[in-house]
Protein backbone atom coordinates (compact mmCIF):
# COMPACT_ATOMS: atom_id res chain seq x y z
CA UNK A 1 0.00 0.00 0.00
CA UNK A 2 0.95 3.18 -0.98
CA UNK A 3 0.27 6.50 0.36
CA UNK A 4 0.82 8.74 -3.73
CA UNK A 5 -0.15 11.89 -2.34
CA UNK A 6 1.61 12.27 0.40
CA UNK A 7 4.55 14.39 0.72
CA UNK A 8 7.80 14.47 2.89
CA UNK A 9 6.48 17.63 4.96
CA UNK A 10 3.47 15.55 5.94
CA UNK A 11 4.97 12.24 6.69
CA UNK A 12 7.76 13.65 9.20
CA UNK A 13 5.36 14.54 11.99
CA UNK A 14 3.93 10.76 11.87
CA UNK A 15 7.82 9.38 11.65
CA UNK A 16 9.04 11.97 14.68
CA UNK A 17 6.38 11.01 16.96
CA UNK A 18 6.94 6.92 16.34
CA UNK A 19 10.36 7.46 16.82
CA UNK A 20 9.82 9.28 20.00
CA UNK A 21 6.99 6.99 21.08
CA UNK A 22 9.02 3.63 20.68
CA UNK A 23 12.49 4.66 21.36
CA UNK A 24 12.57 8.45 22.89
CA UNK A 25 14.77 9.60 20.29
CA UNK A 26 14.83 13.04 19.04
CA UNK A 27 14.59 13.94 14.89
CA UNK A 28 14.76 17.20 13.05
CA UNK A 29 14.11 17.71 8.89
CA UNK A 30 15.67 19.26 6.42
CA UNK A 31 14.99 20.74 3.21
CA UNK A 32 18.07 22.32 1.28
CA UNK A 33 20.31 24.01 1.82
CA UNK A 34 20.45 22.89 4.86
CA UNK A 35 20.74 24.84 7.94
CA UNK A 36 20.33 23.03 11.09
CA UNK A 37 22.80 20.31 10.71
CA UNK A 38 24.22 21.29 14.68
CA UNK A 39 21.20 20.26 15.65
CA UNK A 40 22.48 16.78 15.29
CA UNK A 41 24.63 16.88 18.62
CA UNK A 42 22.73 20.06 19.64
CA UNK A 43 25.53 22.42 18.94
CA UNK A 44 28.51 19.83 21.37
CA UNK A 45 30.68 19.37 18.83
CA UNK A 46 31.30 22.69 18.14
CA UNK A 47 31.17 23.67 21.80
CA UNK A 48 34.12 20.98 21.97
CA UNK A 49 35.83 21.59 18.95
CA UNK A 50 35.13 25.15 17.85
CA UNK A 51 35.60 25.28 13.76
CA UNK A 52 36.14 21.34 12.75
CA UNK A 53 36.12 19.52 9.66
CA UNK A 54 36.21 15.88 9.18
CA UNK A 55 37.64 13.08 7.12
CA UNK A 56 34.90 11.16 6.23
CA UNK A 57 31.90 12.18 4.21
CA UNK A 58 28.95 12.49 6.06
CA UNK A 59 26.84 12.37 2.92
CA UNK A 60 27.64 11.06 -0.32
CA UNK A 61 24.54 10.20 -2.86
CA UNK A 62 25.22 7.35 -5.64
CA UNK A 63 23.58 7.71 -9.09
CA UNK A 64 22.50 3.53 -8.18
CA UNK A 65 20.98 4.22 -4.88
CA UNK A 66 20.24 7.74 -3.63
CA UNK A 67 18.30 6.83 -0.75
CA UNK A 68 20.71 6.32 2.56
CA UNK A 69 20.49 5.70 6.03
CA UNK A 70 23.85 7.06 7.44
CA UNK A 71 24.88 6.05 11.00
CA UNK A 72 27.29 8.17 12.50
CA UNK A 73 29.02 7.10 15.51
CA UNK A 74 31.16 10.40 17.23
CA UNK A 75 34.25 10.36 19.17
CA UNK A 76 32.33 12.09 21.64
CA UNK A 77 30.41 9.15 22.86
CA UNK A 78 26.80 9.47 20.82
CA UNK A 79 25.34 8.16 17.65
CA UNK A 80 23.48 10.14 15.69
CA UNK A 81 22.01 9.11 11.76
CA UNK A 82 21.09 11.01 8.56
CA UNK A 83 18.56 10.13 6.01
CA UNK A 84 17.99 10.77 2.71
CA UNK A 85 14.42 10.71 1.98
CA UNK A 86 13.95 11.76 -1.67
CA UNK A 87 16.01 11.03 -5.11
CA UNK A 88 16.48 14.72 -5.79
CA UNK A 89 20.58 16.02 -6.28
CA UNK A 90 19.52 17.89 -2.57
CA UNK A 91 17.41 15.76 -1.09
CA UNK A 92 15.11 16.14 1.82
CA UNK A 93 16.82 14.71 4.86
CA UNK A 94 15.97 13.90 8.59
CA UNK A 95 18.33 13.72 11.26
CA UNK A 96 18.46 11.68 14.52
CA UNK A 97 19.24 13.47 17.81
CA UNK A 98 22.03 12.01 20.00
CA UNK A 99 21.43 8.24 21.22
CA UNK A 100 23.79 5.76 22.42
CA UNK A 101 23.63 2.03 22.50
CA UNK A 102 24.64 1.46 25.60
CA UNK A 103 24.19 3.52 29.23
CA UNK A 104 26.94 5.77 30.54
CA UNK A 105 27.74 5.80 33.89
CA UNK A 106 29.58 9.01 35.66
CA UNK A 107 33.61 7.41 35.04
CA UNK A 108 32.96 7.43 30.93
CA UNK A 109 31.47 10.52 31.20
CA UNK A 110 34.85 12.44 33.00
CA UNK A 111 36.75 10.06 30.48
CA UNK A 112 35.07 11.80 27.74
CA UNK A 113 35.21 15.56 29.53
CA UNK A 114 39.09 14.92 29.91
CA UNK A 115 39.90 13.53 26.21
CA UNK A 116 38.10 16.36 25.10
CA UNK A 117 39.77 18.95 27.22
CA UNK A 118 36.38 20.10 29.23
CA UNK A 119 36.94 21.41 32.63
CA UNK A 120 35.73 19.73 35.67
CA UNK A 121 33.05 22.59 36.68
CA UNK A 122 31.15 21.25 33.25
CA UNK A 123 30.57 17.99 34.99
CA UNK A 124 27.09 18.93 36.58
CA UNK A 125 25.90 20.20 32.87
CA UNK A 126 27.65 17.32 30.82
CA UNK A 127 26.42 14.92 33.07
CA UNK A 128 22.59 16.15 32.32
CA UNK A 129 23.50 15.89 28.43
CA UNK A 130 24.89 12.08 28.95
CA UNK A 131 22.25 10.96 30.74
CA UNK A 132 19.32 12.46 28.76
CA UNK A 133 20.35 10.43 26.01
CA UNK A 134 18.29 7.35 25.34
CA UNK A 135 19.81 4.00 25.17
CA UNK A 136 19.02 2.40 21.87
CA UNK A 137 19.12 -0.99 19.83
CA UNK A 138 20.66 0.47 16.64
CA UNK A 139 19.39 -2.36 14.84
CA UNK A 140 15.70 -1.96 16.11
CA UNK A 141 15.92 1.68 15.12
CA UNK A 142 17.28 1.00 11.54
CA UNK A 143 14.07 -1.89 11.61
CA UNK A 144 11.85 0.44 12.33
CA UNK A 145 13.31 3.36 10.43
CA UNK A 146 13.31 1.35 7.00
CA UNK A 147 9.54 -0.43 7.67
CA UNK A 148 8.20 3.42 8.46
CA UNK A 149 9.57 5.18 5.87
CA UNK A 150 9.25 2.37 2.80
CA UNK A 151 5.21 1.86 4.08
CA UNK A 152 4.67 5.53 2.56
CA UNK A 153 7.42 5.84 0.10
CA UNK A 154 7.87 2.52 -1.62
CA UNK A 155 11.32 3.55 -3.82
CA UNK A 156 13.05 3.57 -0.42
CA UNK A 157 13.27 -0.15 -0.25
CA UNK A 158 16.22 0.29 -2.24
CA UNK A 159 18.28 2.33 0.08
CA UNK A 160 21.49 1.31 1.58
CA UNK A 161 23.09 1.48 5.51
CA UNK A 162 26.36 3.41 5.65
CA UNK A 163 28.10 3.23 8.67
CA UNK A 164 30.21 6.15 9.46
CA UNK A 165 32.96 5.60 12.43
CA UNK A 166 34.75 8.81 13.64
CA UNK A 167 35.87 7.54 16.70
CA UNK A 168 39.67 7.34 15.31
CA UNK A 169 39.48 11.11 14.25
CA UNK A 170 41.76 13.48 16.17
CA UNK A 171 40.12 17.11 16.71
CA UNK A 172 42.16 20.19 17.65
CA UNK A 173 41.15 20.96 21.45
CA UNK A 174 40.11 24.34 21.64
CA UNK A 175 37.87 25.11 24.47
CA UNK A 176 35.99 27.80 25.06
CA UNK A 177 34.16 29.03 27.88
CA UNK A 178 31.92 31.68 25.79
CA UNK A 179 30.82 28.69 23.38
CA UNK A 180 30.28 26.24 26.32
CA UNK A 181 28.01 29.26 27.90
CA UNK A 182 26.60 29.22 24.80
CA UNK A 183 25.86 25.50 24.70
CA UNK A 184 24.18 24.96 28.51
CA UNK A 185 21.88 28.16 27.89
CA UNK A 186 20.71 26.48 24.64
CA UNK A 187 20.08 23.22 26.77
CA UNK A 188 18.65 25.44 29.69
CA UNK A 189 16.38 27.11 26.98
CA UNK A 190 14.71 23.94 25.76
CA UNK A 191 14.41 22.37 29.38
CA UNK A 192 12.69 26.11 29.80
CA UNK A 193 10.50 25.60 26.67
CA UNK A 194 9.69 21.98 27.38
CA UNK A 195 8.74 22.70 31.24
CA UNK A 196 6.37 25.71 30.18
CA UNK A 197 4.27 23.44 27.85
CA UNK A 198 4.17 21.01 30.15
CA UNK A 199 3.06 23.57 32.67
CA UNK A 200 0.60 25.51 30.29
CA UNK A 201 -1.17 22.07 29.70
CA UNK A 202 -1.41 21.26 33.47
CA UNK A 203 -3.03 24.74 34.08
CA UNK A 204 -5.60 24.60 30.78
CA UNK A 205 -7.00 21.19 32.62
CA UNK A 206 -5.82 19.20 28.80
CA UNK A 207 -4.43 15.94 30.98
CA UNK A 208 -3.45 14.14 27.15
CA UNK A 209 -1.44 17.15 25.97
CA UNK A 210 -0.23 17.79 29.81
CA UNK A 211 1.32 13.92 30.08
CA UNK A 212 2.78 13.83 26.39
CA UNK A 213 5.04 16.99 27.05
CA UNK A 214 5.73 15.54 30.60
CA UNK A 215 6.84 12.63 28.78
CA UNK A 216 9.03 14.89 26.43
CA UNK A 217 10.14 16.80 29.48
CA UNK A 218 11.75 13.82 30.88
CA UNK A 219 12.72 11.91 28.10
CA UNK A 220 15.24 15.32 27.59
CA UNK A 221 16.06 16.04 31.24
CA UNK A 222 18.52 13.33 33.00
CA UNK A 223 16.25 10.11 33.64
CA UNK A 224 15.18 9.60 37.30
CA UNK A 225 16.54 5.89 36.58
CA UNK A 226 20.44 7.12 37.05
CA UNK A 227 19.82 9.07 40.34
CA UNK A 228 19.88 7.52 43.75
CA UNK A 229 16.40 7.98 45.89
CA UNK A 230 17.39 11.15 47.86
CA UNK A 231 18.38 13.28 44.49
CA UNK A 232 14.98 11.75 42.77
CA UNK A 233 12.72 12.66 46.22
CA UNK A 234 14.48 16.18 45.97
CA UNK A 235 13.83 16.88 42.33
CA UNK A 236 9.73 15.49 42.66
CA UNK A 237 9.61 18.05 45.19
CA UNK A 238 10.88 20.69 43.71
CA UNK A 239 8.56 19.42 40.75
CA UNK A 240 5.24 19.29 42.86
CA UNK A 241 6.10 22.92 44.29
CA UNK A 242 6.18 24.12 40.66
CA UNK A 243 3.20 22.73 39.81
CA UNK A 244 1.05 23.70 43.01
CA UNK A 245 2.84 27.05 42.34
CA UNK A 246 1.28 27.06 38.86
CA UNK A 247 -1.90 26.52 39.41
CA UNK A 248 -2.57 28.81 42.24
CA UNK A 249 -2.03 31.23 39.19
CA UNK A 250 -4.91 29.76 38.04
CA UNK A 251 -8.95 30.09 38.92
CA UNK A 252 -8.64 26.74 41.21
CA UNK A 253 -9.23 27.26 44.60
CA UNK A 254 -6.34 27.43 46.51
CA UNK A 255 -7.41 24.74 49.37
CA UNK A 256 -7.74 22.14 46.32
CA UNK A 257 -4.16 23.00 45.61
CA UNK A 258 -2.64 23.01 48.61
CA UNK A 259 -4.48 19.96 49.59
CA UNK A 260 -3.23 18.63 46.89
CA UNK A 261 0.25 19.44 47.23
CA UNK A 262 0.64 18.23 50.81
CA UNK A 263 -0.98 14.81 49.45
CA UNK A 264 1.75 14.50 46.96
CA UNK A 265 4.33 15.65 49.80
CA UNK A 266 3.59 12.84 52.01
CA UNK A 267 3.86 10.45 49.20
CA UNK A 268 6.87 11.09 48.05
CA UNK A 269 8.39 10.86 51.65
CA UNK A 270 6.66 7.97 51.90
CA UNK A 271 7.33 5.72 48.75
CA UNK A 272 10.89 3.69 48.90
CA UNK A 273 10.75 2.19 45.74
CA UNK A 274 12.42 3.23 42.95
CA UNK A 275 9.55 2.84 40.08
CA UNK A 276 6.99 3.81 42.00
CA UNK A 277 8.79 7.71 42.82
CA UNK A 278 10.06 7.73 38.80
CA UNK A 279 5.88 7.42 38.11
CA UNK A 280 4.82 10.45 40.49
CA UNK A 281 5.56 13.02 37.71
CA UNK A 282 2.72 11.20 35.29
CA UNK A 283 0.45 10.58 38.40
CA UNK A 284 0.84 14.96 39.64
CA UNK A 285 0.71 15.72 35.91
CA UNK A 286 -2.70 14.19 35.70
CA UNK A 287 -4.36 15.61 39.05
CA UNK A 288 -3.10 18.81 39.04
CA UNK A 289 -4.59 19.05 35.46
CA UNK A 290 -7.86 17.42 36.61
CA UNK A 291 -7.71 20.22 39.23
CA UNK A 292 -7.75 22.68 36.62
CA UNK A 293 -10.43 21.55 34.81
CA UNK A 294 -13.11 20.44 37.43
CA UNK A 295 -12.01 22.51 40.31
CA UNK A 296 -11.84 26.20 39.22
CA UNK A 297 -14.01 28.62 40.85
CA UNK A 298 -13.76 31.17 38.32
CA UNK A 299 -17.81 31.41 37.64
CA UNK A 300 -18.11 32.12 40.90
CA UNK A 301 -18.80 35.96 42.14
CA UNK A 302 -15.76 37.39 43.87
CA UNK A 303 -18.36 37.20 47.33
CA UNK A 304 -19.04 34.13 46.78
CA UNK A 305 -14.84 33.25 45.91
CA UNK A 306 -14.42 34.37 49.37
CA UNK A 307 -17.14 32.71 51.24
CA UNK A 308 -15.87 29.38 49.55
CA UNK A 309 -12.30 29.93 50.03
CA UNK A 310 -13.67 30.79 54.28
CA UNK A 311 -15.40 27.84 54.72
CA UNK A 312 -12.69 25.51 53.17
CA UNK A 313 -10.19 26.89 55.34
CA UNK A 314 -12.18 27.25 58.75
CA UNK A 315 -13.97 23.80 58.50
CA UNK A 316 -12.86 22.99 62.45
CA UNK A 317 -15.00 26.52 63.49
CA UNK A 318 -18.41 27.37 63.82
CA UNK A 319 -19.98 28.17 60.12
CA UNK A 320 -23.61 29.26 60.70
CA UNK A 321 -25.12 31.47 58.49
CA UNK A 322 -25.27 34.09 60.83
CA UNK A 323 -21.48 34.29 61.41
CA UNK A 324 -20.73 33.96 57.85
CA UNK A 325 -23.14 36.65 57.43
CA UNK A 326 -20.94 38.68 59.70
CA UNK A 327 -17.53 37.81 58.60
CA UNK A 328 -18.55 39.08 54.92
CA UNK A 329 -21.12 41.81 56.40
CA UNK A 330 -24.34 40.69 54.10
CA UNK A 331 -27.44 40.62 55.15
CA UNK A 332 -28.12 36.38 55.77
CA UNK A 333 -30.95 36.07 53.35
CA UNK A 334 -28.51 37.63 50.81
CA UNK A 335 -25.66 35.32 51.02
CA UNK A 336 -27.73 31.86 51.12
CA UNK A 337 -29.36 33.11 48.05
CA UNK A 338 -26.55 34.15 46.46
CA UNK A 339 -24.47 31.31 47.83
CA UNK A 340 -27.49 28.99 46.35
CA UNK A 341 -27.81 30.45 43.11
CA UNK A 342 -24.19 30.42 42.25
CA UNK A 343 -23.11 27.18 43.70
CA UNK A 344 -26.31 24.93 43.32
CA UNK A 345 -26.56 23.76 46.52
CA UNK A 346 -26.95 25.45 50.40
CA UNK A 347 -24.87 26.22 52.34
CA UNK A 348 -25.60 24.16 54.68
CA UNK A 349 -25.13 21.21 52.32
CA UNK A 350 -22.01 22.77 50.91
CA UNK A 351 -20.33 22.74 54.32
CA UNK A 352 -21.62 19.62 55.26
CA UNK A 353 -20.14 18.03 52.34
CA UNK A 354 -16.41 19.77 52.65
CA UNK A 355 -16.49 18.29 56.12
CA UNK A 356 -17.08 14.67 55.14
CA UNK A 357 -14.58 15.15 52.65
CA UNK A 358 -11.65 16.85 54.98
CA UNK A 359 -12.30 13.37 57.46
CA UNK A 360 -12.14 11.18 54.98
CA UNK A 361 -8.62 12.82 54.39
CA UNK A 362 -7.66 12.06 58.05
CA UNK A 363 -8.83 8.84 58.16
CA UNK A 364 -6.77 7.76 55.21
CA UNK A 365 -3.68 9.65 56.37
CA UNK A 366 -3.82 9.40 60.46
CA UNK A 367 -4.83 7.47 63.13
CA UNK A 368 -7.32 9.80 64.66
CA UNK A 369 -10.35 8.28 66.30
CA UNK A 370 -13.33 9.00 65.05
CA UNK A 371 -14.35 11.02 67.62
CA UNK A 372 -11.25 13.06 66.86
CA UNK A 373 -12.13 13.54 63.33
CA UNK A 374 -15.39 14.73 63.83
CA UNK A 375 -13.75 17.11 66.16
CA UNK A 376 -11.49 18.49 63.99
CA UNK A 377 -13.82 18.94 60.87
CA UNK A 378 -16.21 20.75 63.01
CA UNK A 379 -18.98 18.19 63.97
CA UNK A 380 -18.55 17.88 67.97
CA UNK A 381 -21.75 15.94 67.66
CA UNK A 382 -21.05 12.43 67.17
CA UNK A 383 -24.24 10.88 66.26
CA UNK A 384 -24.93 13.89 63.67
CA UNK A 385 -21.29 13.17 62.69
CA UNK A 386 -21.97 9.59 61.84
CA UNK A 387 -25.13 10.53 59.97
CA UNK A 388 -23.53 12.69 57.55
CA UNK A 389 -21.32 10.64 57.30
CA UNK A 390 -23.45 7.31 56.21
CA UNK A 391 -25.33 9.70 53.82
CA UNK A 392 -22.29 10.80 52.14
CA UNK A 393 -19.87 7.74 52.19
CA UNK A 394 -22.07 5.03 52.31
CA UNK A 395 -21.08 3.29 55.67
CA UNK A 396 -20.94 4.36 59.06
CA UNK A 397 -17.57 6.16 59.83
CA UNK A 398 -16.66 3.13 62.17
CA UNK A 399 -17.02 0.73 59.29
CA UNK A 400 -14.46 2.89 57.25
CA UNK A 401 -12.06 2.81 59.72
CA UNK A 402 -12.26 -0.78 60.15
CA UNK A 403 -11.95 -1.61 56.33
CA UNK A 404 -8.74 0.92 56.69
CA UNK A 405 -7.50 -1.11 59.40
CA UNK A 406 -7.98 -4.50 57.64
């Protein structure tokens, strides 16, 4: 089957997202004349190296085969590969992003800094480049390379694999400080552009997009995989305070967020396992989104804002209509029609259901009794407590405890 009417242009946002999908590796096109051939090793080599020129020919096009898959393989410890994807004298061409075939660990990484004459206070910055770079099987990327591309552009069956080694090439060493600056605030500006589309995502409540550019967020910042448990705790975080941070800039009401935040807190002290800490950023990604869409309060009346924000916070106090009236100096009839109208339910049912829902939070997270609870969310009254409660949750708040317990 083949796709006639398609053209290069259209097929490379289908072959960049497979490629990123199945093996988190990076790809840029090209149309002549061909300006963005550093993005290859995202500008290193020339950080490294300064002007450079090389022995082999990166590209050469035969009259018998024009369509190539080159596979370059760099002194400085990466792969990268070019491909020709048209017949034409300049043809259309798609690079792959660094990838190795094998993970570094912290001793290859100084051998490399030391061969290549980069000082020692690079190490934190070419550490983050190492480590970012997915670990591939170069033969399941060529697979998959040649079955993608010949599905929708049949001639390519014919191409060949060209194997470029420039691992025995000696470079000048000319380092530079102004070129290495250069090179980290180009990687600092993509982590920057990568985190704020994550982070604009998260705040428009779009959990899809929100988890796909958390995916591409990590797949380009140094994997949680490499770090030990301390550095990967202190990094989620810093991660959840960004995110809580974000979406207190938002219309969601800031008890939602903070709640949240202190849930993913205790969590991440919690959790000693290694996979289960490297999932948290997928698992805040989604509920702070969900937060944005189904928790915003931006409909709401700046009165009425207030009241809610009040109540939320002061669920342990006494919240009668009368001294709500007060705090917010309206008239009572007023604000439970107002409240009413703009909320669709009383206040009385409002509160009532923010308390159920605060003890349900301490009974999952401390080992309050339950006459404690009702205590602390405001409901002295124990049989009223356990009312609510049964009406709300669906089993007496004894029964919940015990089914915790179990």
């Amino acid at each position: 089957m083949a796709f006639e009417n398609i053209s290069t242009d259209d097929f490379f946002p289908l072959f960049k997202q497979t490629l990123a999908d199945s093996f988190k590796v990076d790809s840029f096109f090209m149309h002549a004349p061909y300006h963005d051939f550093e993005k290859m090793d995202m500008g290193l080599r020339r950080m490294v190296w300064g002007e450079y020129s090389t022995n082999s020919p990166i590209f050469s096009i035969a009259e018998d085969s024009p369509y190539r898959i080159v596979v370059l393989e760099s002194t400085l410890g990466f792969y990268n590969m070019i491909i020709s994807l048209t017949a034409d004298e300049e043809p259309d061409l798609i690079g792959i992003m660094p990838f190795r075939t094998e993970p570094i660990n912290q001793a290859n990484i100084n051998r490399i800094m030391k061969e290549n004459g980069i000082a020692p206070q690079h190490t934190s910055t070419m550490s983050h480049f190492y480590l970012s770079l997915p670990v591939v099987e170069l033969n399941d990327l060529i697979l998959t390379i040649e079955h993608l591309i010949t599905f929708f552009f049949p001639a390519f069956a014919d191409h060949r694999v060209e194997y470029v080694n420039y691992k025995s090439e000696k470079h000048a060493l000319n380092p530079s400080e102004e070129r290495f600056h250069k090179f980290s605030s180009d990687y600092i500006e993509e982590m920057h552009k990568r985190i704020e589309a994550c982070s604009k995502a998260v705040t428009s409540g779009n959990q899809s997009q929100a988890l796909d550019h958390m995916k591409s967020l990590l797949d380009y910042a140094a994997p949680f995989q490499s770090s030990p448990l301390p550095q990967i705790r202190h990094e989620l975080f810093a991660m959840n305070t960004f995110l809580a941070a974000r979406l207190l800039e938002t219309a969601v009401h800031p008890y939602y967020v903070f709640n949240q935040m202190q849930n993913f807190d205790l969590k991440i002290a919690e959790l000693n396992s290694q996979r289960a800490l490297t999932h948290l950023p997928f698992e805040m990604t989604r509920k702070y989104a969900l937060l944005a869409k189904n928790y915003t309060y931006e409909k709401y009346s700046y009165l009425i804002r207030n009241v809610v924000n009040y109540i939320d916070q002061h669920l342990a106090t006494d919240l009668s209509l009368s001294v709500l009236a007060e705090e917010f100096d309206k008239n009572p009839s007023y604000l439970s029609n107002a409240f009413k109208k703009e909320v669709g339910e009383t206040l009385t049912s409002y509160i009532g259901k923010q308390r159920i829902q605060s003890s349900l939070r301490y009974f999952n997270t401390t080992n309050m009794s339950v006459a404690e609870v009702a205590e602390a969310v405001g409901i002295p009254d124990f049989g009223y407590f356990s009312k609510l409660f049964k009406k709300h949750v669906g089993v007496s708040p004894r029964e919940y405890k015990k089914m915790l317990d179990k």
